[in-house]
Structures are given as C-alpha cells and as structure tokens.
Protein backbone atom coordinates (compact mmCIF):
# COMPACT_ATOMS: atom_id res chain seq x y z
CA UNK A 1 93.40 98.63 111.45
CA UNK A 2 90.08 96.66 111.49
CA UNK A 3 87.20 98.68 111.66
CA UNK A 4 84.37 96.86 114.28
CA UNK A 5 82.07 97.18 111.28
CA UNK A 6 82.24 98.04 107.79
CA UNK A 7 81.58 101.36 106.56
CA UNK A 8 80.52 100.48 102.86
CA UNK A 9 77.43 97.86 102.96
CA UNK A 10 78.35 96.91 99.83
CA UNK A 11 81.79 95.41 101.07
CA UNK A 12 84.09 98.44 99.71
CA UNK A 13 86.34 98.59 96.71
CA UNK A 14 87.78 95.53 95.51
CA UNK A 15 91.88 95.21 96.13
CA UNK A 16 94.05 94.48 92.62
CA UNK A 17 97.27 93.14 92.98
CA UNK A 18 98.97 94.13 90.09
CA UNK A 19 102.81 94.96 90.61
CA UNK A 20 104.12 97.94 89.87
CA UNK A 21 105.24 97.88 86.45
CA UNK A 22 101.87 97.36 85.62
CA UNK A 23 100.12 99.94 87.31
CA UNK A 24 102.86 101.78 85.34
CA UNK A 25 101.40 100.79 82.48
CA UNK A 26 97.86 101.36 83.27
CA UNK A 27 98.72 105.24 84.28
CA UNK A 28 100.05 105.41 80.37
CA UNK A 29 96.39 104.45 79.57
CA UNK A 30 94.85 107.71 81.76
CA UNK A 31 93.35 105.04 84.41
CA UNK A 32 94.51 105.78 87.62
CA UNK A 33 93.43 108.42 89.73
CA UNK A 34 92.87 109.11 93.83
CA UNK A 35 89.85 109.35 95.93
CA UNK A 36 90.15 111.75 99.07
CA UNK A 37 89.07 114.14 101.38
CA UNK A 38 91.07 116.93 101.60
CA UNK A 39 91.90 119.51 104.69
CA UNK A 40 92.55 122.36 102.16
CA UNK A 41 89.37 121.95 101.18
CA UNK A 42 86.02 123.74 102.88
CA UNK A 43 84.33 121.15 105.36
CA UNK A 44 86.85 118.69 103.97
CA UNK A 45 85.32 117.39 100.85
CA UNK A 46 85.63 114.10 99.35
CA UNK A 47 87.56 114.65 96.09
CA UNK A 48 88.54 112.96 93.02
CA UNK A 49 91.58 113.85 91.45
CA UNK A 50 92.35 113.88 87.71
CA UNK A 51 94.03 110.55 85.72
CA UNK A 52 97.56 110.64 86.79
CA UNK A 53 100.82 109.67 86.16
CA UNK A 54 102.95 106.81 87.55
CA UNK A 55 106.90 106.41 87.25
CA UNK A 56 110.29 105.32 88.96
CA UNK A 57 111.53 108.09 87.12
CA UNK A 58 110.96 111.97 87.59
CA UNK A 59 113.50 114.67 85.96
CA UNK A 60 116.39 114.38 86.69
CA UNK A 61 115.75 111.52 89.62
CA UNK A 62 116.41 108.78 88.14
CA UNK A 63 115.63 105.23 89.48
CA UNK A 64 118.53 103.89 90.84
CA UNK A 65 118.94 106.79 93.28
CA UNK A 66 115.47 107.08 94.40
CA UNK A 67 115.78 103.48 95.10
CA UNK A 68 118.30 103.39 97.96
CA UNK A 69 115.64 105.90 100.05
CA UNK A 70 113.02 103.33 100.67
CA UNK A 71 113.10 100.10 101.99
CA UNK A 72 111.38 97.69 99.63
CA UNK A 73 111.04 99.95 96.98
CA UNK A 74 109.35 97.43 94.30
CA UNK A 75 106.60 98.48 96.58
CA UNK A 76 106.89 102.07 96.19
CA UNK A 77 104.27 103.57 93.23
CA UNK A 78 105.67 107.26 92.88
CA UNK A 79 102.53 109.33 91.06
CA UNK A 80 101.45 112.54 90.73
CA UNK A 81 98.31 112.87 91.91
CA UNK A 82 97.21 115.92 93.12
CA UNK A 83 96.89 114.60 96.95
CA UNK A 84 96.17 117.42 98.79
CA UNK A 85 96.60 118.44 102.71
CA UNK A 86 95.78 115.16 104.82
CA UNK A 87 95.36 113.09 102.29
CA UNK A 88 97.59 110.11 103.48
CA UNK A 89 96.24 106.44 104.00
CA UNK A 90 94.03 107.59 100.95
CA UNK A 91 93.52 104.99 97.80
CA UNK A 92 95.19 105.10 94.48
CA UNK A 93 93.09 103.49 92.11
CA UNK A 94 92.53 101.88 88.68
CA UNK A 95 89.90 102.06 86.16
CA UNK A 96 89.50 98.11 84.85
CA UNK A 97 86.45 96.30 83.20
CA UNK A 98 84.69 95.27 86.74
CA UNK A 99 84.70 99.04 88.16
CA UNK A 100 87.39 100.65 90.19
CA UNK A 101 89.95 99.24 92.07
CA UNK A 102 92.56 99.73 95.01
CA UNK A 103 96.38 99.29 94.05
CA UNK A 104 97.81 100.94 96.64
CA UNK A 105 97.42 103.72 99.56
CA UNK A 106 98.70 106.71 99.28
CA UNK A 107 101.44 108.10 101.75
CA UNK A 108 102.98 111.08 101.51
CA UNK A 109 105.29 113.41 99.08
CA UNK A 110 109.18 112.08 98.40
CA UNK A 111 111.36 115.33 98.81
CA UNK A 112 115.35 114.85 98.08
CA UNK A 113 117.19 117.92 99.98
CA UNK A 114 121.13 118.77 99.79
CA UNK A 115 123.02 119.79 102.11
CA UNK A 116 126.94 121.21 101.94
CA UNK A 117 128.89 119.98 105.04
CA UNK A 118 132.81 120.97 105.69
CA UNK A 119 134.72 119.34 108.64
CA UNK A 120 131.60 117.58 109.41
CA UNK A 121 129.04 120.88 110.13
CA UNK A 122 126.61 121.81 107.96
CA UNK A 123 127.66 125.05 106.05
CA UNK A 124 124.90 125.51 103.29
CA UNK A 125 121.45 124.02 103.38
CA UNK A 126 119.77 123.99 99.47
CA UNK A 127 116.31 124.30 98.99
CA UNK A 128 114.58 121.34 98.99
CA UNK A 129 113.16 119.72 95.33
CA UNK A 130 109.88 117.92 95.44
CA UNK A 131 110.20 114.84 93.20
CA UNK A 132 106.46 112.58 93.67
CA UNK A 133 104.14 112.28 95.72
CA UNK A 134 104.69 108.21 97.55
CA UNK A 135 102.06 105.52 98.08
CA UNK A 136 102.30 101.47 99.23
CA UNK A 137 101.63 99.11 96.35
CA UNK A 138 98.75 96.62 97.46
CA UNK A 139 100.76 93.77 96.91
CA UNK A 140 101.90 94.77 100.45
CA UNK A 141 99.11 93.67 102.43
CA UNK A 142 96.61 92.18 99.96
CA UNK A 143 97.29 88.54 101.07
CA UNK A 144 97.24 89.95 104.79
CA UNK A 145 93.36 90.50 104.24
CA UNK A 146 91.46 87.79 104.70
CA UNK A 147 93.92 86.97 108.05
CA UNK A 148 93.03 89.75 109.38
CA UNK A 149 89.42 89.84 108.88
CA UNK A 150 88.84 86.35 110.47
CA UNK A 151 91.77 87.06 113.32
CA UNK A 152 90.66 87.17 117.03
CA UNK A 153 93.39 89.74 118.73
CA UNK A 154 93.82 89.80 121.97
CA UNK A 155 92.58 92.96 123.56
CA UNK A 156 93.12 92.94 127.06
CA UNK A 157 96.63 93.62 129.06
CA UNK A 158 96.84 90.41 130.90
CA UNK A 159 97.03 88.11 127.71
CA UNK A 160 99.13 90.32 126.01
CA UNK A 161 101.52 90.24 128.86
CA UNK A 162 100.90 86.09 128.80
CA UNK A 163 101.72 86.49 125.03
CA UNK A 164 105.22 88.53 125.68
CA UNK A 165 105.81 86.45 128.51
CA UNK A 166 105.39 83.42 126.23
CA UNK A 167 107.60 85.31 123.71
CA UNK A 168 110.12 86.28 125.60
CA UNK A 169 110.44 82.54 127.04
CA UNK A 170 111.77 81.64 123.18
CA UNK A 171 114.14 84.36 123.21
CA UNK A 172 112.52 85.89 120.77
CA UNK A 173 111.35 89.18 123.09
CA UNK A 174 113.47 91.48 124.97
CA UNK A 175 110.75 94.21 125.63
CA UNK A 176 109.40 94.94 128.92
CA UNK A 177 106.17 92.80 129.82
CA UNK A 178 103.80 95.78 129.78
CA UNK A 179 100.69 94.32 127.84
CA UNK A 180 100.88 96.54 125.09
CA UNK A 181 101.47 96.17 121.23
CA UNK A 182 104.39 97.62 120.70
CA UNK A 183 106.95 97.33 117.59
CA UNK A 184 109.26 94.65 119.89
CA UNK A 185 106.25 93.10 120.37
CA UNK A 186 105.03 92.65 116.70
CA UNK A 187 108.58 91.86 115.33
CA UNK A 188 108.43 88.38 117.94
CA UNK A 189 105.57 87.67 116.50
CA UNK A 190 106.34 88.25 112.88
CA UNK A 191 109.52 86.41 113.33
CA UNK A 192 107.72 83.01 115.40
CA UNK A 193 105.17 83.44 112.29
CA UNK A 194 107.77 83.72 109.83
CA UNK A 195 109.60 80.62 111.67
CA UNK A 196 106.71 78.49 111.00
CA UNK A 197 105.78 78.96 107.57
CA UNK A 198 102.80 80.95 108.09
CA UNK A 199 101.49 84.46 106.41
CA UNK A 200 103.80 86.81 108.51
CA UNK A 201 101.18 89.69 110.07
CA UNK A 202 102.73 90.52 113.24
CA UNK A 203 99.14 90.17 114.82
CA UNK A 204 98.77 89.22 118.27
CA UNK A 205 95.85 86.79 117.90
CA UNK A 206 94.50 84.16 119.90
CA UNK A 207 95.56 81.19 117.68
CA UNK A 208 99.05 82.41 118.06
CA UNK A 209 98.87 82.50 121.46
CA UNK A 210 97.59 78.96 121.30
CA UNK A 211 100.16 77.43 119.17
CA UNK A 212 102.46 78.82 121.72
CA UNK A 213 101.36 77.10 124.15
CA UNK A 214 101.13 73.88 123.14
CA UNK A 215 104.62 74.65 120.97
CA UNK A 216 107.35 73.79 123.94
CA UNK A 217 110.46 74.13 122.01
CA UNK A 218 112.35 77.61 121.91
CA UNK A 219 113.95 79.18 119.07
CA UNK A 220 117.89 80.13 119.65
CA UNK A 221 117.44 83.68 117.72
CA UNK A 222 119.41 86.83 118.99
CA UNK A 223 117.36 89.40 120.46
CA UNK A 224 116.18 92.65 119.56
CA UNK A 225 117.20 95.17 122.32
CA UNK A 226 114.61 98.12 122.47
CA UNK A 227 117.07 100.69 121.49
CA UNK A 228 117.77 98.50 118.07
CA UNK A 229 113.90 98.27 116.91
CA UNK A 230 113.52 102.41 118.12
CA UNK A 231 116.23 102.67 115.39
C-alpha cells in the first residue's frame, strides 16, 4: 500500500536488507526489537518491546520441518518478540551505527497442531504448541520500493478493464473483465513483467499499460483458471 502522503516528515525508518542469517546474528548481539501498537493495550499504545531473539530453530522444531510450512521460507525471520494483539504489518527492527532500521514486518504467530486420523476421520485433536511468532524478511520487497513510489496505478474501472482486456488478449488472463485488482489480475501482470526482464511488482501501472500497447506480440502461456489462483 502507498500512502497519498507520508506520515513521518522525516521520510520514515530506513529499510536494511540484510538476509536472514544475519539478522540471526544481530539478535545474538541483543539488537533487534519491535515497534507497535497494541489492542491489549489501553487506548492502544505505541510499544516497544524488549531485544529479542531470532532462530530457524525453536525446541524441539527443528528447521527442516518448519521449512516445508512456508513458501519461501529464506524469507521467514521466526522471533520472539513479544507482539501483542493486532500487532501484524508491524516492524522488526535492528539497532546499527546510523540509528534503527527495518528488516522485516511482522506477521503473525507459527502454531504446529496434531491431529490423530483413522480411516480418514479425525479421532483425536492435540492441543496446539506455539513455536514463534512469523515476520517477512525485507529482502522481500526492499527493491520493490522505489517502483512503487514513482508508479502511476491506474485507479479507475475502465482502464483496468482496458488493462485485463489487454491481458487477457496474450493469454495471459482468464479472469472476468470486471475492472478490479484482483489476484488473477496481478499474477498477468507479474508474469508479462517477469517475461520482460523487469522488477516483478504485480502493479497495474500506467507504463505497463503502455508497453502493452505498443507490445503486439502475445505470449503462448497456459492460463490460470480462477478456481486455480483461489487455491
């Protein structure tokens, strides 16, 4: 989401993007921590959480099992800061030289839960074991930044149904023409962006729309039925 104008006048927090293993590393040093406001908290205060940890490995979770849960795990920073109710799309940052910065937002809390099934019904549910709380490395949308700050999307109906129109012309959209930005919608565009080389954002802007245009040859992909990208 781009805000219409920015909320800090002094530009906001400055992005790292250091991988995982090395935010890793800086938790070890007691320099990362989260900033936010909190619903279990009167009048929802702004709050800043103690140094926590960072891991791919929690008890008796180990790594290679936590793994196959998420897609693109090298992404995934598992930590344990105390997040709090509402907390999600909330920063995890790092302490460094130049002042504070964002590695990564956090998302939610990672909870493995067992179930006993015999001839295919469920016959014993086990109580479910928290194992981390979950947040997006940076290195996820850090390069996407700049795009998106000089972007010009298309806001109104009748160029976004031009734009799946357009789309659906190179057989790359199988969604309904309704003029709205939908998931169908952004994978066409992430695969035509991907297609050409370019940063892949999914973003319905008005340079896309113009390259597609002038760009008269189509692309013989499969396409995405609605059911398969609902999946």
């Amino acid at each position: 989401m781009r805000l219409a104008k920015p909320v800090c006048r002094a530009g906001g927090i400055k992005i790292s993007d250091k991988k995982v293993p090395a935010v890793i590393k800086v938790s070890k040093a007691k320099k990362f921590y989260q900033v936010a406001f909190h619903r279990d908290l009167k009048k929802w205060q702004l709050a800043h959480s103690q140094t926590c940890k960072v891991n791919r490995r929690f008890g008796k979770y180990r790594w290679k099992v936590i793994r196959r849960d998420f897609s693109e795990s090298n992404r995934l920073i598992l930590h344990t800061c105390d997040t709090g109710g509402a907390s999600s799309g909330s920063p995890l940052i790092i302490k460094t030289k130049e002042g504070p910065k964002i590695v990564g937002i956090n998302v939610g809390t990672y909870i493995q839960a067992k179930v006993l099934m015999r001839n295919g019904k469920v016959t014993k549910r086990y109580k479910p074991q928290t194992v981390a709380n979950t947040g997006v490395s940076a290195t996820a949308f850090a390069g996407l930044l700049d795009v998106l700050k000089k972007a010009q999307i298309l806001s109104d109906v009748e160029t976004m149904k031009s734009l799946q129109n357009t789309l659906k012309a190179r057989l790359l959209y199988a969604g309904p023409i309704d003029g709205t930005y939908g998931a169908l919608t952004r994978i066409a565009i992430s695969k035509y962006e991907k297609d050409n080389g370019w940063p892949v954002t999914g973003l319905p802007t008005r340079a896309l729309m113009a390259h597609l245009v002038k760009d008269n040859s189509t692309v013989a992909t499969p396409v995405m039925s609605e059911a398969s990208a609902r999946h």
